[in-house]
N, C-alpha and C. Protein backbone atom coordinates (compact mmCIF):
# COMPACT_ATOMS: atom_id res chain seq x y z
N UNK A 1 147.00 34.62 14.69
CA UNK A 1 146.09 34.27 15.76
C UNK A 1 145.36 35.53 16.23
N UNK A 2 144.34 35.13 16.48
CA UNK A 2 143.19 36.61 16.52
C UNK A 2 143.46 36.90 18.19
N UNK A 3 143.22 37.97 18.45
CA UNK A 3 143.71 38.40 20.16
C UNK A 3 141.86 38.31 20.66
N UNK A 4 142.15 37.81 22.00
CA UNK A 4 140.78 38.09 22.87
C UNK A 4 140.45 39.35 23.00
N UNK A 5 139.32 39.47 22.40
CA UNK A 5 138.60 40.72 23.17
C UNK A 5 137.92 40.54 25.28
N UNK A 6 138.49 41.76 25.48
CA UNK A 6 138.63 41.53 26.43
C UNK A 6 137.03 42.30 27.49
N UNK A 7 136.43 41.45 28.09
CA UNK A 7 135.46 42.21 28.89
C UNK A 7 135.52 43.51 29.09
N UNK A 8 134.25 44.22 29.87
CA UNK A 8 134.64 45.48 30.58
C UNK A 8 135.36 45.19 31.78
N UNK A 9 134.48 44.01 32.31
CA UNK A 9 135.27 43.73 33.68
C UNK A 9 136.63 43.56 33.50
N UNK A 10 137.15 42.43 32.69
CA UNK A 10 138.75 42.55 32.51
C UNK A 10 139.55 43.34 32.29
N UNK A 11 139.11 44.56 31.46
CA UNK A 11 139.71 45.77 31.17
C UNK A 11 140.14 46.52 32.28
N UNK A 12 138.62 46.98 33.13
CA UNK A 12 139.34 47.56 33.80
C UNK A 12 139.74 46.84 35.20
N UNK A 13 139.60 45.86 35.65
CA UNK A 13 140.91 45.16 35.91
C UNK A 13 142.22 45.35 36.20
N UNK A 14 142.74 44.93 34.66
CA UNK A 14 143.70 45.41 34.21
C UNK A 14 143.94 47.28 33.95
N UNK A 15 143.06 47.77 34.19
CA UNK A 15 143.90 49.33 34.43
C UNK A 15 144.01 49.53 35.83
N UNK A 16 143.35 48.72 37.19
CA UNK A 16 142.81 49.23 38.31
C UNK A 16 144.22 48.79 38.37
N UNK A 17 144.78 47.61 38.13
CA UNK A 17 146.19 46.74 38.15
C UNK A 17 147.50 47.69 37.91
N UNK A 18 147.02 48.09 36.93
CA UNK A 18 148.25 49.12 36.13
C UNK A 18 148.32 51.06 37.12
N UNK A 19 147.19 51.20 37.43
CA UNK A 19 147.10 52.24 38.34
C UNK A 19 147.65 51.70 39.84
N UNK A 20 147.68 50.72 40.38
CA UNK A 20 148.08 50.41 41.53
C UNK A 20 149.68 50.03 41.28
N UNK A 21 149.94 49.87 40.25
CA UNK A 21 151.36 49.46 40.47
C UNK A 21 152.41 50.92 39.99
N UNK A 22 151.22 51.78 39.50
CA UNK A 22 151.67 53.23 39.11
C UNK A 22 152.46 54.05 40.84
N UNK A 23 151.08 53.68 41.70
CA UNK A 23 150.75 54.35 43.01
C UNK A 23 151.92 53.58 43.90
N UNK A 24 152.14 52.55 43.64
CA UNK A 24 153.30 52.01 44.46
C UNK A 24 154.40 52.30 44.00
N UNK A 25 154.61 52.56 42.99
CA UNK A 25 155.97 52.53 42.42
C UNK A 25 156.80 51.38 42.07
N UNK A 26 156.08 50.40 41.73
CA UNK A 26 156.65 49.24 41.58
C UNK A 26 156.71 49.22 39.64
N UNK A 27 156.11 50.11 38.78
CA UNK A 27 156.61 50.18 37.39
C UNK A 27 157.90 51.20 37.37
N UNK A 28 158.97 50.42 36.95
CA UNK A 28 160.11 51.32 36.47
C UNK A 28 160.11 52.16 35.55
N UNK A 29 160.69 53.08 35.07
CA UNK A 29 160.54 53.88 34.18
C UNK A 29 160.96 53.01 32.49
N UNK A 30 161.11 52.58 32.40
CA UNK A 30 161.39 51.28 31.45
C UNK A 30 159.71 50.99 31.31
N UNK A 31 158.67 50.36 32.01
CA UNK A 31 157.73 50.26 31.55
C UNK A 31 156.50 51.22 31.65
N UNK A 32 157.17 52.25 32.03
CA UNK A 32 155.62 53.45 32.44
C UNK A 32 154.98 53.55 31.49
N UNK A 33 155.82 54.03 29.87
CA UNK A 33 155.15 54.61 28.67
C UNK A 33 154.15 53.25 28.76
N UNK A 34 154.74 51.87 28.21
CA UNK A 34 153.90 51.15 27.82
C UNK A 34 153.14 51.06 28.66
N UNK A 35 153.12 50.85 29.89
CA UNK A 35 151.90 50.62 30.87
C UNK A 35 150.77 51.72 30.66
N UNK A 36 151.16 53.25 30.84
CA UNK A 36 150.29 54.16 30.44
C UNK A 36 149.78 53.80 29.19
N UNK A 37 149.92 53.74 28.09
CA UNK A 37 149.64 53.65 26.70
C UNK A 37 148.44 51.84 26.52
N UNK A 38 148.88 51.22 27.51
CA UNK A 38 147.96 50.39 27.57
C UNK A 38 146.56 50.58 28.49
N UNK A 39 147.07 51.44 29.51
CA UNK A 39 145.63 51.66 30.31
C UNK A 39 144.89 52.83 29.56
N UNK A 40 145.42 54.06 28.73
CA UNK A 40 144.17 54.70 27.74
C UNK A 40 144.11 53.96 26.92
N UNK A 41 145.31 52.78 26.50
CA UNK A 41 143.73 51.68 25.78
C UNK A 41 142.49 51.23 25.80
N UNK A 42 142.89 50.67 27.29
CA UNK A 42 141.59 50.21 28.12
C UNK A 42 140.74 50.66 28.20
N UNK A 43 140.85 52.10 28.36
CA UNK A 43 139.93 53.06 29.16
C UNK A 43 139.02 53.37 27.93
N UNK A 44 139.73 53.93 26.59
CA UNK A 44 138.93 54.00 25.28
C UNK A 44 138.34 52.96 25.54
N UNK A 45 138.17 51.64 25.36
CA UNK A 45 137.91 50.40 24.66
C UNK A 45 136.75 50.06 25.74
N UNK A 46 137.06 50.44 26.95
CA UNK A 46 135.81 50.66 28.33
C UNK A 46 134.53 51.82 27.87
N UNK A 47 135.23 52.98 27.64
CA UNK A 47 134.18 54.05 27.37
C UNK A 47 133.15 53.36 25.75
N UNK A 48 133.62 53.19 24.83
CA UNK A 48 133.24 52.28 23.76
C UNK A 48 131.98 51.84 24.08
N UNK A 49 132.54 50.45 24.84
CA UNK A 49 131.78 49.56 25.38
C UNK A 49 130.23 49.92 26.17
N UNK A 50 130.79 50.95 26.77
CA UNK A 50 129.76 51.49 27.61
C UNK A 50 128.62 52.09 26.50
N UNK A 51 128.99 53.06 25.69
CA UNK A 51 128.47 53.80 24.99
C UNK A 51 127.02 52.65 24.12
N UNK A 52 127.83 51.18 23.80
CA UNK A 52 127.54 50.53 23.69
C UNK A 52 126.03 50.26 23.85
N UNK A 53 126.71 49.93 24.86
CA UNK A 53 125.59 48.97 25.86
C UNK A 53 124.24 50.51 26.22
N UNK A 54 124.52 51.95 26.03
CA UNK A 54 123.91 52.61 26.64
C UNK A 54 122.65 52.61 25.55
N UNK A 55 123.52 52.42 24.59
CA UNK A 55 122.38 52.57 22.67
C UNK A 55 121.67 51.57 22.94
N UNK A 56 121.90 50.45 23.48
CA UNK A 56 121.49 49.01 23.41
C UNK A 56 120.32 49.25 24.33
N UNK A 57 120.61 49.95 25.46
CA UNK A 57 119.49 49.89 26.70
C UNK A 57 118.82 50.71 26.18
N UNK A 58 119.03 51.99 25.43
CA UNK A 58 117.51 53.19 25.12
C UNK A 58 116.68 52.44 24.45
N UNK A 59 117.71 51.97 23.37
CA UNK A 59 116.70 51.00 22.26
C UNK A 59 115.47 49.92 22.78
N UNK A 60 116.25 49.55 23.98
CA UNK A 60 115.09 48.54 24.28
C UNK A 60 113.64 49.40 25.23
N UNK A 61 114.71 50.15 25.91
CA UNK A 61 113.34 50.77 26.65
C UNK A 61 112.49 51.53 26.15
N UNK A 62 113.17 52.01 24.81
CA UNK A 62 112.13 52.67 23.96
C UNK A 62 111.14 52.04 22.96
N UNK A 63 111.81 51.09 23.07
CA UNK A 63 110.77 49.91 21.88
C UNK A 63 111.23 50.17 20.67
């Protein structure tokens, strides 16, 4: 089964999610690695995206 690609909005989301539960202390040390290791997922897969969309916008405004 193929995984959703996930918005920018959802992404970071889900890191604003994963940083707030960093700041509370509510991730145990049991899930920090993975939690960290999933939010520089995000964050790559955000910057990407962006980069994206930035080629997409010159292109158009440049004709």
């Amino acid at each position: 089964m193929a995984t959703k690609r996930l918005t920018y909005s959802e992404a970071m989301a889900e890191v604003e999610s994963i940083l707030a539960r960093l700041r509370s202390g509510e991730l145990s040390i049991d899930e920090l690695t993975s939690s960290v290791a999933r939010a520089t997922k995000l964050i790559s897969e955000c910057r990407k995206m962006l980069a994206t969309t930035e080629q997409e916008v010159e292109k158009l405004i440049n004709g």
